[in-house]
N, C-alpha and C. Protein backbone atom coordinates (compact mmCIF):
# COMPACT_ATOMS: atom_id res chain seq x y z
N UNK A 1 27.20 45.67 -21.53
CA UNK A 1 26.38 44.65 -20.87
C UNK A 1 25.58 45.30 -19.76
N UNK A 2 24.16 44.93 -19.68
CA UNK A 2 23.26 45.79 -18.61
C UNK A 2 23.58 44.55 -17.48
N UNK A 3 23.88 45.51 -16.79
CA UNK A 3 23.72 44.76 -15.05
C UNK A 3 22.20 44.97 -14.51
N UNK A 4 22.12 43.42 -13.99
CA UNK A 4 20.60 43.62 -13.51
C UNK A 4 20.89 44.23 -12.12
N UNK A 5 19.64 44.64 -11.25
CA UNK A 5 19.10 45.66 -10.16
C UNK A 5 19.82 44.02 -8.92
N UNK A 6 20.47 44.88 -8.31
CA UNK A 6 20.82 43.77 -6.75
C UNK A 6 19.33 43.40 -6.53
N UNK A 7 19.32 41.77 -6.61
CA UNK A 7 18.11 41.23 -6.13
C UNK A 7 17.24 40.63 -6.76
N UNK A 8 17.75 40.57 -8.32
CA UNK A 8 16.75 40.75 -9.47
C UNK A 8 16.66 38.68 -9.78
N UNK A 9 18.11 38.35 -9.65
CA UNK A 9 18.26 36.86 -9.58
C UNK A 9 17.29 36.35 -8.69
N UNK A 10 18.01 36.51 -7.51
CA UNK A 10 17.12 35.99 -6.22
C UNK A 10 15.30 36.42 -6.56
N UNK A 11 14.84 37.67 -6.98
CA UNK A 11 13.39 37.62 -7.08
C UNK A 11 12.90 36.68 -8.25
N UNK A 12 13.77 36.65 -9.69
CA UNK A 12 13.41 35.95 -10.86
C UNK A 12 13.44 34.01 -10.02
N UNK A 13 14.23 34.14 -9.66
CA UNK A 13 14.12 32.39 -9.02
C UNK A 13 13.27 32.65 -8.14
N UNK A 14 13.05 33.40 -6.96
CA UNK A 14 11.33 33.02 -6.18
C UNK A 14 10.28 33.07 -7.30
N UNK A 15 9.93 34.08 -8.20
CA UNK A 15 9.01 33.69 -9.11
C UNK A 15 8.81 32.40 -9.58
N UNK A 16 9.94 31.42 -10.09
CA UNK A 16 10.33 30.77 -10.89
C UNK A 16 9.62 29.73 -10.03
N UNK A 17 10.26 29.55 -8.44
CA UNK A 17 9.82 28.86 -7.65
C UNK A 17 8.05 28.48 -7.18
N UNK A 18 8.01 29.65 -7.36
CA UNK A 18 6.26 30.06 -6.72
C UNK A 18 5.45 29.60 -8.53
N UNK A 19 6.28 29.74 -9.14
CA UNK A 19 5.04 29.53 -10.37
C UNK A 19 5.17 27.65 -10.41
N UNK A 20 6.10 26.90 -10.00
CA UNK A 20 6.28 25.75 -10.08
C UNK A 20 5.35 25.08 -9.39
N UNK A 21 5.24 25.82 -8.37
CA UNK A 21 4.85 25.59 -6.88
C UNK A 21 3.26 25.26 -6.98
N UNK A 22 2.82 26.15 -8.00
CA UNK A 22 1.44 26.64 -8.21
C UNK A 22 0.99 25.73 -9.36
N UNK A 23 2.24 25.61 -9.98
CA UNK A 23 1.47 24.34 -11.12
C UNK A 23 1.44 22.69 -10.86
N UNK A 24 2.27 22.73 -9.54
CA UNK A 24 1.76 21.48 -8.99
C UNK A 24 0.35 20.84 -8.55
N UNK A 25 -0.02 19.89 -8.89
CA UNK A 25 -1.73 19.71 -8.29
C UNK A 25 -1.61 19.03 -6.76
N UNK A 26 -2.61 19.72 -6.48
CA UNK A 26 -2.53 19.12 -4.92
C UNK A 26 -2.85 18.05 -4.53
N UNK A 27 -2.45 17.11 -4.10
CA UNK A 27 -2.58 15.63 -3.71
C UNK A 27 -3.07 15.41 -2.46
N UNK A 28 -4.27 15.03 -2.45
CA UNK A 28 -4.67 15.05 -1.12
C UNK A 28 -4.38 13.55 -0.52
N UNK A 29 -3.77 13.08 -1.20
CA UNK A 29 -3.33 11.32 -0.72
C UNK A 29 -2.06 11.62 -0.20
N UNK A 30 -1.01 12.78 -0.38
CA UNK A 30 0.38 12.75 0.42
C UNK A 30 -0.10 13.51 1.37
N UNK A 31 -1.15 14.10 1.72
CA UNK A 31 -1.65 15.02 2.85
C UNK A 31 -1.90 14.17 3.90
N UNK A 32 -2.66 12.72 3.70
CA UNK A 32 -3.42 11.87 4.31
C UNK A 32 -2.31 11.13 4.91
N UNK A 33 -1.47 11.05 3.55
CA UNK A 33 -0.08 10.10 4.19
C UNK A 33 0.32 10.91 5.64
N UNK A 34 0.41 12.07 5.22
CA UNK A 34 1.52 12.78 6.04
C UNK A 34 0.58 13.04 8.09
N UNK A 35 -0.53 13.22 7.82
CA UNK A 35 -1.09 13.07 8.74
C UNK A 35 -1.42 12.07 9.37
N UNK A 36 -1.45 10.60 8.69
CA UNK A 36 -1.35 9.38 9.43
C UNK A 36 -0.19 9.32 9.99
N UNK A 37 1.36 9.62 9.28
CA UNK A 37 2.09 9.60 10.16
C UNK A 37 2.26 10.34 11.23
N UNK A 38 1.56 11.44 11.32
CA UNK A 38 1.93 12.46 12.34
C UNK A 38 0.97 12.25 13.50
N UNK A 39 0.40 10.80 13.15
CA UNK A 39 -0.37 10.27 14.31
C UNK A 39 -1.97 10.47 13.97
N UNK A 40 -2.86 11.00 13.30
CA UNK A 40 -3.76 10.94 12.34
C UNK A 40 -4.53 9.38 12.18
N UNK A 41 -5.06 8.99 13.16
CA UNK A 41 -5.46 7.69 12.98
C UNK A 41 -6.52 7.51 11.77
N UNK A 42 -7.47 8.84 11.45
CA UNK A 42 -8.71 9.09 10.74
C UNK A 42 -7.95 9.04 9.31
N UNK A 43 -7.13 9.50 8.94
CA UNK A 43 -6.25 9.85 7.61
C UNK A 43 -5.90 8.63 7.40
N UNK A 44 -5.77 7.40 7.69
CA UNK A 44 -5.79 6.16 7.46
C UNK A 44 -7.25 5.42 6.85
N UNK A 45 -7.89 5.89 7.81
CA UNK A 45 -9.41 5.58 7.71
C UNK A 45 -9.82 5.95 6.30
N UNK A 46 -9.51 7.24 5.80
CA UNK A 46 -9.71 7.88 4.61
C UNK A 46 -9.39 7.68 3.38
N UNK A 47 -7.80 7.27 3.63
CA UNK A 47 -7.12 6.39 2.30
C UNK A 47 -8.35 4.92 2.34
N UNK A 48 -8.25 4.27 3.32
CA UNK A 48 -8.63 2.70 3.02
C UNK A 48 -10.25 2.58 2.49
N UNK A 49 -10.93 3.80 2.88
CA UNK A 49 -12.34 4.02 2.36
C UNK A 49 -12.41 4.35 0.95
N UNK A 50 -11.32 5.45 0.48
CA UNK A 50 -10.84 6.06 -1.11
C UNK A 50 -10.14 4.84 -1.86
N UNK A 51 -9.63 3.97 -1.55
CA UNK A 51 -8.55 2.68 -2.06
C UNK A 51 -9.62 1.15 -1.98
N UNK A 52 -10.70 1.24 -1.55
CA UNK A 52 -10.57 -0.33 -0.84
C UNK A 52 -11.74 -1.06 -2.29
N UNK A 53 -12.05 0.10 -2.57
CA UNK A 53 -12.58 -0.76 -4.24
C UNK A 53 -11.98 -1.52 -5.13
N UNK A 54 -10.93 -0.10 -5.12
CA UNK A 54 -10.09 -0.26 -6.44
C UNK A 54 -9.21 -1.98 -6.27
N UNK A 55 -8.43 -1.63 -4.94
CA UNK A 55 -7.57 -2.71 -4.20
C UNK A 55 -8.33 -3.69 -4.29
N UNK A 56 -9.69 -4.26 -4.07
CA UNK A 56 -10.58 -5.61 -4.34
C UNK A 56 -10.68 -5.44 -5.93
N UNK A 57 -10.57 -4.95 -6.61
CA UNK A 57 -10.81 -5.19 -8.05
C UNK A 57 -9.67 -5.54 -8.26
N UNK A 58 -8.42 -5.57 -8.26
CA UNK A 58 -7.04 -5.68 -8.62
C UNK A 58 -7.01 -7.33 -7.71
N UNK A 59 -7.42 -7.24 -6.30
CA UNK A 59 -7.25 -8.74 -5.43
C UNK A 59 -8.23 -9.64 -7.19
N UNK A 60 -9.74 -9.22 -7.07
CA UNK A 60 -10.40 -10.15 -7.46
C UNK A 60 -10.41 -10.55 -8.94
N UNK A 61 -9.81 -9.59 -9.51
CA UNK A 61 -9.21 -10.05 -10.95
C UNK A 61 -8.53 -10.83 -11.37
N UNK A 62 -7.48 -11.08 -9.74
CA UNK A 62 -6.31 -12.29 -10.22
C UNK A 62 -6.50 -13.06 -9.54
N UNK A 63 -7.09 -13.09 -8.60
CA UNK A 63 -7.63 -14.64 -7.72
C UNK A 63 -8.60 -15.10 -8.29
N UNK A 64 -9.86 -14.04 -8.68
CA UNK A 64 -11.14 -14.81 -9.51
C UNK A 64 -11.83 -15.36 -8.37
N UNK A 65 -11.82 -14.96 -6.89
CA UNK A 65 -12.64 -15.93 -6.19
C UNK A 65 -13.00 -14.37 -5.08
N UNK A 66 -13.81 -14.04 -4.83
CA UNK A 66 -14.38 -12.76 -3.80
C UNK A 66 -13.61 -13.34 -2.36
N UNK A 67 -13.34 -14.69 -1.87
CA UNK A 67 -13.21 -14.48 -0.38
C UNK A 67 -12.08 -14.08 -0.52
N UNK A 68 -11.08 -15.14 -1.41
CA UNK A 68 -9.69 -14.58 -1.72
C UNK A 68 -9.37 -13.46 -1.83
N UNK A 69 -9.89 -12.61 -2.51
CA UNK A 69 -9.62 -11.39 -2.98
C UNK A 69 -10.22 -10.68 -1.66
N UNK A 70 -11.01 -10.36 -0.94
CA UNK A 70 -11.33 -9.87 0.46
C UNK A 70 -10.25 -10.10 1.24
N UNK A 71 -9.78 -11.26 1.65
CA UNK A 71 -8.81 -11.88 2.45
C UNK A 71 -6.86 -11.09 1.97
N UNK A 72 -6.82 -11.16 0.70
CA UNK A 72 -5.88 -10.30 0.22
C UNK A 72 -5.71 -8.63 0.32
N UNK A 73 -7.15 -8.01 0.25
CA UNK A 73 -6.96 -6.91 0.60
C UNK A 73 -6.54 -6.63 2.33
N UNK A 74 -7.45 -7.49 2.86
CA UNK A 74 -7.29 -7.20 4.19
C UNK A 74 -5.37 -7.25 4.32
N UNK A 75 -4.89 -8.18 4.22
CA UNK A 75 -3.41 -8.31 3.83
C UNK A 75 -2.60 -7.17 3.61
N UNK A 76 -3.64 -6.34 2.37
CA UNK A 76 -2.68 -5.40 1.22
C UNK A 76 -2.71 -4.22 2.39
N UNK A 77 -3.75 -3.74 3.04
CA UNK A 77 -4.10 -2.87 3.83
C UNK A 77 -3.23 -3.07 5.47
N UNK A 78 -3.15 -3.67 5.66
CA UNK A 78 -2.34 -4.08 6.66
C UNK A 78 -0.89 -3.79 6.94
N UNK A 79 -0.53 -4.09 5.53
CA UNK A 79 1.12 -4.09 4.44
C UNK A 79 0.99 -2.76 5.33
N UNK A 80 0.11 -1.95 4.33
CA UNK A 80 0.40 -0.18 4.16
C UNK A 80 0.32 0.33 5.62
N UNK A 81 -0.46 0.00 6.34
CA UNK A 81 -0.17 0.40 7.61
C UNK A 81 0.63 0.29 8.35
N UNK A 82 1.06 -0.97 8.12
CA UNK A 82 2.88 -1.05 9.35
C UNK A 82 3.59 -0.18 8.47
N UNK A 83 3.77 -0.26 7.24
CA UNK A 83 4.83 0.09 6.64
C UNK A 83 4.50 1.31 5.83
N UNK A 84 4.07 1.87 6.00
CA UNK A 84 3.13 3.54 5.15
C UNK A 84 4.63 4.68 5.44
N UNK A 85 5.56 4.57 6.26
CA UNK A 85 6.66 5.58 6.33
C UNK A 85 7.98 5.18 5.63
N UNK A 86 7.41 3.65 4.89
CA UNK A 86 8.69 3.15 3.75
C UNK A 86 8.11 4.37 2.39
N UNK A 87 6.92 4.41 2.28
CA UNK A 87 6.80 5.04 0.77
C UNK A 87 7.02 6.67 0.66
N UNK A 88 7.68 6.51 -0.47
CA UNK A 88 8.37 7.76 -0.93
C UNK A 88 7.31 8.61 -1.16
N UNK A 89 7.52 10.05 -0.73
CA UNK A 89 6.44 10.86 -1.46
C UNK A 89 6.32 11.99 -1.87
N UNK A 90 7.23 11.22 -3.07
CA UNK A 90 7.74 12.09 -4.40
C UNK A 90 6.69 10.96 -5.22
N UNK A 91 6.81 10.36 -5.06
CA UNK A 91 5.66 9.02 -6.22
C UNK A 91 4.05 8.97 -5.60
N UNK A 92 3.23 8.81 -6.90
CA UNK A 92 1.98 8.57 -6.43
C UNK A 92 1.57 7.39 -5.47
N UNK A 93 0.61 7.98 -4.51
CA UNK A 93 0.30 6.99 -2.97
C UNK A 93 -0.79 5.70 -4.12
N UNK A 94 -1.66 5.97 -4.95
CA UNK A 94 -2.24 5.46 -5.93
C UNK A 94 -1.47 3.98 -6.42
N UNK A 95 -0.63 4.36 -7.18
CA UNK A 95 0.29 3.61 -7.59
C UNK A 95 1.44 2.51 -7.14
N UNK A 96 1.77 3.18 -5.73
CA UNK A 96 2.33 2.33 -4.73
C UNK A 96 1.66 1.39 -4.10
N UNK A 97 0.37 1.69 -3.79
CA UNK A 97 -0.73 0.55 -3.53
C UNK A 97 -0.83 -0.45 -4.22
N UNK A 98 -1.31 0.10 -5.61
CA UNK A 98 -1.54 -0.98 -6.26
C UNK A 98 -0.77 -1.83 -6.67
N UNK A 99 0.59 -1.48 -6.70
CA UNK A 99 1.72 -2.43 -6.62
C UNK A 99 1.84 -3.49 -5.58
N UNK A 100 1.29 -2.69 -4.46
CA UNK A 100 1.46 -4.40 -3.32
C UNK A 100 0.16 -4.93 -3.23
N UNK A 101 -0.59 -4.41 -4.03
CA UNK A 101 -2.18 -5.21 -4.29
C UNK A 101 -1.72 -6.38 -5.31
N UNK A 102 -1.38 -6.15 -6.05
CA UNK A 102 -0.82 -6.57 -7.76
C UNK A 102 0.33 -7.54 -7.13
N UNK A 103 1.37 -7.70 -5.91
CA UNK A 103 2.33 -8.70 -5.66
C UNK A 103 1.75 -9.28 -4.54
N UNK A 104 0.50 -8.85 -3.97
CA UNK A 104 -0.02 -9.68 -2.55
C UNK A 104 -0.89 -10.70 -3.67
N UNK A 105 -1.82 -9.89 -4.19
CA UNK A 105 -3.23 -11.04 -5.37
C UNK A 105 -2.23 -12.11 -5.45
N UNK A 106 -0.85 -11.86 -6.16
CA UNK A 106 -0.35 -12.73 -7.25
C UNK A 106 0.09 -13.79 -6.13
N UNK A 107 0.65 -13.41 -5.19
CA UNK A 107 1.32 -14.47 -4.11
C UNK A 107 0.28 -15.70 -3.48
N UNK A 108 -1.10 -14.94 -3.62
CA UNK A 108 -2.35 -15.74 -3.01
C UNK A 108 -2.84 -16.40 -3.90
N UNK A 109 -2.68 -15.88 -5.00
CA UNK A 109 -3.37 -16.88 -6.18
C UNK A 109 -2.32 -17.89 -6.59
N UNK A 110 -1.04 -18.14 -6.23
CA UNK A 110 0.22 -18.84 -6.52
C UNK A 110 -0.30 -19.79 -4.94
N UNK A 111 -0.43 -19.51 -4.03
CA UNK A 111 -1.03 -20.20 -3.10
C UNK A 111 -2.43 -20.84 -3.10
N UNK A 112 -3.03 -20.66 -4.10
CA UNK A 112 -4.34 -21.46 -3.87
C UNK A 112 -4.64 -21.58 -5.09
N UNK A 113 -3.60 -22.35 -6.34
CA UNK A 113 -3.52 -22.14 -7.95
C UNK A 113 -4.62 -23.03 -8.05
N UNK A 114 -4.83 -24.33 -7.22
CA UNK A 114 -5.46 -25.67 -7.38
C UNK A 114 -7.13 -25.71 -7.02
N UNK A 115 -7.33 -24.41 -6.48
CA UNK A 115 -8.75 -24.46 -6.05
C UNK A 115 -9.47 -23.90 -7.58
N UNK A 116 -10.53 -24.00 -7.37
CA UNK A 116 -11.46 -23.23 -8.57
C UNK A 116 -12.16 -21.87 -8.39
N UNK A 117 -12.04 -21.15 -8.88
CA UNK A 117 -12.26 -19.45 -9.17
C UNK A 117 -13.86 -19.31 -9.54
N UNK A 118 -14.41 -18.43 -9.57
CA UNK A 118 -15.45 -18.03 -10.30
C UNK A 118 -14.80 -16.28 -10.49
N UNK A 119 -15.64 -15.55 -11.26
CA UNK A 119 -15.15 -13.86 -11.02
C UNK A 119 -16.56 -14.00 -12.05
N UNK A 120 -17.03 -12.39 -11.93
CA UNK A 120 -17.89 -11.81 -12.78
C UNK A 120 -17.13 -10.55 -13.40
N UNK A 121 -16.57 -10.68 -15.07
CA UNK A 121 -15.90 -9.84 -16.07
C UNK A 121 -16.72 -9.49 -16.54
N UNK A 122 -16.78 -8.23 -16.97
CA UNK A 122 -17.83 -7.60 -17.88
C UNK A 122 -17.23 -6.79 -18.95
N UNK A 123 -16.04 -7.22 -18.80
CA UNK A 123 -15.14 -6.22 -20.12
C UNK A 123 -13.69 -7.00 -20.31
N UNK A 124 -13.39 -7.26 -21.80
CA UNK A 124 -12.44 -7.82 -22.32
C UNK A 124 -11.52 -7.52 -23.32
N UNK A 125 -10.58 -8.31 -23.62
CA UNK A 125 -9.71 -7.92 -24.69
C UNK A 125 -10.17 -7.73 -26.13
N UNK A 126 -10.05 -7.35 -26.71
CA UNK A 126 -10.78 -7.27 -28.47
C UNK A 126 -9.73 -7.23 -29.42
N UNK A 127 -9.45 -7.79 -30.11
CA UNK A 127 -8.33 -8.60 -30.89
C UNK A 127 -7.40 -7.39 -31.61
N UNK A 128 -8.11 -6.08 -32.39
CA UNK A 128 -6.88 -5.34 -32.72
C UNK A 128 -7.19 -4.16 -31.99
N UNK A 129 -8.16 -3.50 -31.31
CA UNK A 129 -8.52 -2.14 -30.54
C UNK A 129 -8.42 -1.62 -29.42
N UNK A 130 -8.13 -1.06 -28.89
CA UNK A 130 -8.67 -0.63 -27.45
C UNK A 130 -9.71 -0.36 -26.68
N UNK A 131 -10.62 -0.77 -28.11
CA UNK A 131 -12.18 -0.51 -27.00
C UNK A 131 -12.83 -0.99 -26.03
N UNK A 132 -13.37 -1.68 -25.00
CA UNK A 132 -13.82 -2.21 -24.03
C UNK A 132 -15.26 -2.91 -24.69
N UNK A 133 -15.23 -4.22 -24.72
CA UNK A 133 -16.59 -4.71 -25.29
C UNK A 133 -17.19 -5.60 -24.19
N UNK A 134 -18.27 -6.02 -24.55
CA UNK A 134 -19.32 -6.76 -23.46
C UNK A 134 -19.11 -8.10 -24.11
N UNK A 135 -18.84 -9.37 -23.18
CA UNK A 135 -18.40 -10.53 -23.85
C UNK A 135 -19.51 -11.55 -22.22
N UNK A 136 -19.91 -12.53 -22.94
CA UNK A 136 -20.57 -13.47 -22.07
C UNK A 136 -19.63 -13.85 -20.93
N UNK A 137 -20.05 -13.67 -19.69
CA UNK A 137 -18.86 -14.25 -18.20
C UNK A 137 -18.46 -15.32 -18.37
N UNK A 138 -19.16 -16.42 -18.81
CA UNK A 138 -18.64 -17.98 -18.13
C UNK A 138 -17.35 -18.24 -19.12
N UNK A 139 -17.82 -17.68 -20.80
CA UNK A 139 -16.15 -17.68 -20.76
C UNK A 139 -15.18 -17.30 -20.53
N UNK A 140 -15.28 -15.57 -20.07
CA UNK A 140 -14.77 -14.83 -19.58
C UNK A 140 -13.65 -15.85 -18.73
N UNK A 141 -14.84 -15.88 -17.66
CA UNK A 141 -14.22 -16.97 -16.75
C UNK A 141 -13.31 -18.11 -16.88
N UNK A 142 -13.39 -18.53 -17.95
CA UNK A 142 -12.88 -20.13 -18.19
C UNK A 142 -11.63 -19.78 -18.85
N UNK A 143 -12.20 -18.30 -19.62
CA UNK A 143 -10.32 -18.06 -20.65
C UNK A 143 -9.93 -17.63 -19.17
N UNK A 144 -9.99 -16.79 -18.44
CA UNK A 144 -8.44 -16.28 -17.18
C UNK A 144 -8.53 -17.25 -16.42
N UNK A 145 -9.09 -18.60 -16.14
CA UNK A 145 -8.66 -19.49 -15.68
C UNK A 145 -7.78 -20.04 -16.38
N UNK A 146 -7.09 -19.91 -17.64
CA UNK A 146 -6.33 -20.47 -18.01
C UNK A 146 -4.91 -19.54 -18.01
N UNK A 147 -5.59 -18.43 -17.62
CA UNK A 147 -4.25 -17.28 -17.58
C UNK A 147 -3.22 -17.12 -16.26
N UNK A 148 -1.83 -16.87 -16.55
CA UNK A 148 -1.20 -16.94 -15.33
C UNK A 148 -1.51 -15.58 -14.31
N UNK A 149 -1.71 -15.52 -12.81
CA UNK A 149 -1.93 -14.96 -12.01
C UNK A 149 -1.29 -12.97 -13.14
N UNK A 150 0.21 -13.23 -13.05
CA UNK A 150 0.32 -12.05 -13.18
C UNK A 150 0.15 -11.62 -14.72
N UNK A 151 -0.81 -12.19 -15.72
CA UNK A 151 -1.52 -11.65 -17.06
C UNK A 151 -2.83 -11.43 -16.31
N UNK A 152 -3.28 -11.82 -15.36
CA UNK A 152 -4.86 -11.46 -14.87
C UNK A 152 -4.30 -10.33 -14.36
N UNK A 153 -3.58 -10.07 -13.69
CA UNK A 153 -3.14 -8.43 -13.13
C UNK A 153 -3.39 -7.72 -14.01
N UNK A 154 -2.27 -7.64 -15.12
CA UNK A 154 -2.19 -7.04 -16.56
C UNK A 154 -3.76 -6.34 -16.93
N UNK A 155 -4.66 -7.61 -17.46
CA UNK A 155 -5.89 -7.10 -17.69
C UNK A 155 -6.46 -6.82 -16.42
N UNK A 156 -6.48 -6.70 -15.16
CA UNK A 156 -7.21 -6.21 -14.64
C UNK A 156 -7.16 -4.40 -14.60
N UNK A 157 -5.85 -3.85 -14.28
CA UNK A 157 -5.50 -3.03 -14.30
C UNK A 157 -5.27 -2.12 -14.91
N UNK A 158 -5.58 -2.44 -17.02
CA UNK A 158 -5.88 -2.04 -17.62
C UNK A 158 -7.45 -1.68 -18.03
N UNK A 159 -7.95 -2.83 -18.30
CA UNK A 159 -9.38 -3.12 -18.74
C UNK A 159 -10.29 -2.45 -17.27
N UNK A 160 -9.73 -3.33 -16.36
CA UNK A 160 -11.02 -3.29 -14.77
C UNK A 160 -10.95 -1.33 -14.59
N UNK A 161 -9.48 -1.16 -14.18
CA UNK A 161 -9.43 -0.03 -13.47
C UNK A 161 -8.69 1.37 -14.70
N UNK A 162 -8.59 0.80 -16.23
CA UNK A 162 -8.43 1.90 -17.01
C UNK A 162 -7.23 2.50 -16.67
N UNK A 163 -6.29 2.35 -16.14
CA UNK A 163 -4.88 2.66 -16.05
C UNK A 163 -4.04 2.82 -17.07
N UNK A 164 -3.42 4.13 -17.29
CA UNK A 164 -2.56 4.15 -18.47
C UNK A 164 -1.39 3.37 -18.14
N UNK A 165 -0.43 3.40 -19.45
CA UNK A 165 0.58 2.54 -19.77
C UNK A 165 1.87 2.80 -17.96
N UNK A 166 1.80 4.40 -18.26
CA UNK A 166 2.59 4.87 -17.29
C UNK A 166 2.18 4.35 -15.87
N UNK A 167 1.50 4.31 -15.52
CA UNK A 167 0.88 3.94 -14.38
C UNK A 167 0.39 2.54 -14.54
N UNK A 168 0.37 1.71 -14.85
CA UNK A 168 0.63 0.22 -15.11
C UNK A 168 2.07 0.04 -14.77
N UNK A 169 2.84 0.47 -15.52
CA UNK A 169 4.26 0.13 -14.98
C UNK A 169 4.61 0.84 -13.83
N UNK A 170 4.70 1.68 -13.27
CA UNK A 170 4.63 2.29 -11.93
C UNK A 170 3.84 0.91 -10.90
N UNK A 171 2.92 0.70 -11.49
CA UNK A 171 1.83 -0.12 -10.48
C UNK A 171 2.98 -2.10 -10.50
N UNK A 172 3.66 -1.76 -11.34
CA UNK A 172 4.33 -3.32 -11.49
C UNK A 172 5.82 -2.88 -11.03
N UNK A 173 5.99 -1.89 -11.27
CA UNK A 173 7.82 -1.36 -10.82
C UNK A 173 8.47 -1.85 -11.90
N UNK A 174 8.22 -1.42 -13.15
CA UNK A 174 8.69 -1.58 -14.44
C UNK A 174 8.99 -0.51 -14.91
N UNK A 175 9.57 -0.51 -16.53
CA UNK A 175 9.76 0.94 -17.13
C UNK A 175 8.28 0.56 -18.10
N UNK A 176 7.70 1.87 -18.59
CA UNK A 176 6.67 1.74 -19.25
C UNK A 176 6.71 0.98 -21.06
N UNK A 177 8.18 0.59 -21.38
CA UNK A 177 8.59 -0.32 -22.49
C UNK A 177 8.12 -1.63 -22.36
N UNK A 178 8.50 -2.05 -21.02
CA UNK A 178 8.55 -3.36 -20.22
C UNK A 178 7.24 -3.41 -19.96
N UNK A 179 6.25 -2.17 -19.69
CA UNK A 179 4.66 -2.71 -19.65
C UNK A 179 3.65 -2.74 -20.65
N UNK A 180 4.31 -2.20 -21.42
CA UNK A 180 3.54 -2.15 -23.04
C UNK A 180 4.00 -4.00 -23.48
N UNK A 181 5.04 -4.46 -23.53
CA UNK A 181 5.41 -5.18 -23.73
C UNK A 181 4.34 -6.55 -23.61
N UNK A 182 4.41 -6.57 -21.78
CA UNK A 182 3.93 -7.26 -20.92
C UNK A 182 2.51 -7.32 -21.04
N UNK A 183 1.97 -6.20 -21.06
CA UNK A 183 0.34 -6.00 -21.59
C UNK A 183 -0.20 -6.69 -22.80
N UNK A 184 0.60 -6.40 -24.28
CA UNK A 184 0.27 -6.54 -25.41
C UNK A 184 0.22 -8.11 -25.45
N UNK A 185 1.77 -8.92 -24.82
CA UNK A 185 1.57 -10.67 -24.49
C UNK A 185 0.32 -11.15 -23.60
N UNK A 186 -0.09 -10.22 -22.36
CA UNK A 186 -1.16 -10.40 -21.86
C UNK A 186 -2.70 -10.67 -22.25
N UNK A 187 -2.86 -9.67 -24.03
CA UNK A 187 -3.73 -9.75 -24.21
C UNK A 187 -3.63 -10.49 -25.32
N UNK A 188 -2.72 -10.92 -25.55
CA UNK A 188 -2.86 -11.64 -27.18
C UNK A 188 -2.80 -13.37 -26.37
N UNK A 189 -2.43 -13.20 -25.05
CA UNK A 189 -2.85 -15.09 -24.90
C UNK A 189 -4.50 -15.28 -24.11
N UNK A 190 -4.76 -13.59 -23.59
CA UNK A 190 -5.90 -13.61 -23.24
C UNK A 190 -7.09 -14.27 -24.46
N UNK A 191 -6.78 -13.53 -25.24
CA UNK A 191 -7.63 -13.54 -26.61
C UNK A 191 -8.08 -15.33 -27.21
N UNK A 192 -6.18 -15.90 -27.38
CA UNK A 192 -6.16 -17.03 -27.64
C UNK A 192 -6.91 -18.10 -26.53
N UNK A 193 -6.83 -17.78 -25.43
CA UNK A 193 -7.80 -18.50 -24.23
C UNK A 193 -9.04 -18.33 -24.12
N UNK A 194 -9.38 -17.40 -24.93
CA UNK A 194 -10.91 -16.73 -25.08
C UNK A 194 -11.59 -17.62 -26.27
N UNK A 195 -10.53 -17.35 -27.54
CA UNK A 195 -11.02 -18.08 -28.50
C UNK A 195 -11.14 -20.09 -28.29
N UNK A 196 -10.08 -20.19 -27.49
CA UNK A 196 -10.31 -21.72 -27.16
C UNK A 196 -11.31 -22.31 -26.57
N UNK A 197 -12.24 -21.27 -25.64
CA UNK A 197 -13.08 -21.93 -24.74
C UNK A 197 -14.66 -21.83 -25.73
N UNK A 198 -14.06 -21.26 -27.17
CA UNK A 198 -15.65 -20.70 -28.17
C UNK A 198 -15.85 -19.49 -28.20
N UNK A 199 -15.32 -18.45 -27.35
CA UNK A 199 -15.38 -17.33 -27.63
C UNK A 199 -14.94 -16.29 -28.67
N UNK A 200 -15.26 -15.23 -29.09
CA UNK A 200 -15.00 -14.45 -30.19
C UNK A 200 -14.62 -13.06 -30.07
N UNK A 201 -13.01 -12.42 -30.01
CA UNK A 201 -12.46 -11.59 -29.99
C UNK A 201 -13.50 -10.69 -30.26
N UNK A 202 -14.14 -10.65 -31.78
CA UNK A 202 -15.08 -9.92 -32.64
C UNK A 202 -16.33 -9.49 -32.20
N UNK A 203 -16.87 -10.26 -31.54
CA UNK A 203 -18.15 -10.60 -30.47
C UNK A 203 -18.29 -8.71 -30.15
């Protein structure tokens, strides 16, 4: 049996270490984290300028109404600031957001179920594909008015912001079984609410 050279373990694991190290991608959102906490008032500024689209597309998908969905982000953003040293960061800063975007929308739109919505959709479900098609708004509109708050999440977060399966469930705190699941019911009553108001999957 060859004995390795004193040292040879310890150097094969720093390699091992340093090549890991190197195939990690750099996240400049746990950088931002880490400097807001370290008192970094601007690194706050930076996330909410990089986030504050996405976060109103996720508010205004499931409220369907712009003040609502303004009024919710302001909320969602707020969340993250008192509380930005609860999130773990081993998990994407991305994904954790949009999770309390996705349970703030849903709480506000459960609070104001009785008012009336407008939203402008420009992309919908299509009955057996994944492709993204162009479908007229007003029904748009009229089918996710008939949809519950958290199936407008579903499609927003797929369709609006193109999120894979994995990151959909990350974004809901699910396993990605449970969001395939949840998605596929999402879009098959989307569809049926689409087709009720005259609209056409096929379209």
């Amino acid at each position: 049996m060859t004995e390795r050279p004193d040292g040879a373990s310890d150097n094969a694991m720093t390699a091992a270490v340093a090549e890991g190290v190197a195939r990690t991608p750099f996240d400049e959102d746990i950088v931002l984290v880490e400097q807001f906490l370290a008192g970094d008032q601007a690194a706050f500024a930076t996330l909410y300028s990089k986030y504050y689209d996405k976060v109103f597309s996720i508010a205004r998908g499931v409220l369907l109404d712009i003040d609502d969905a303004s009024d919710a982000v302001q909320e969602v953003f707020t969340l993250v600031f008192r509380h930005l040293s609860r999130f773990d960061r081993r998990s994407r800063f991305s994904t954790w957001l949009f999770r309390i975007a996705v349970n703030r929308s849903i709480q506000y739109a459960r609070k104001f179920k009785h008012r009336s919505k407008n939203v402008e959709l420009h992309e919908a479900i299509a009955e057996t594909h994944e492709e993204r098609v162009e479908i007229p708004d007003q029904r748009i509109q009229a089918a996710l008015q008939k949809l519950k708050p958290g199936d407008r999440a579903l499609i927003t977060l797929f369709y609006w912001e193109e999120l894979s399966l994995n990151e959909i469930a990350d974004s809901l705190g699910c396993g990605v079984n449970a969001a395939k699941t949840r998605l596929y019911r999402a879009r098959e009553r989307f569809r049926e609410a689409y087709e009720s108001v005259g609209g056409s999957a096929d379209e």
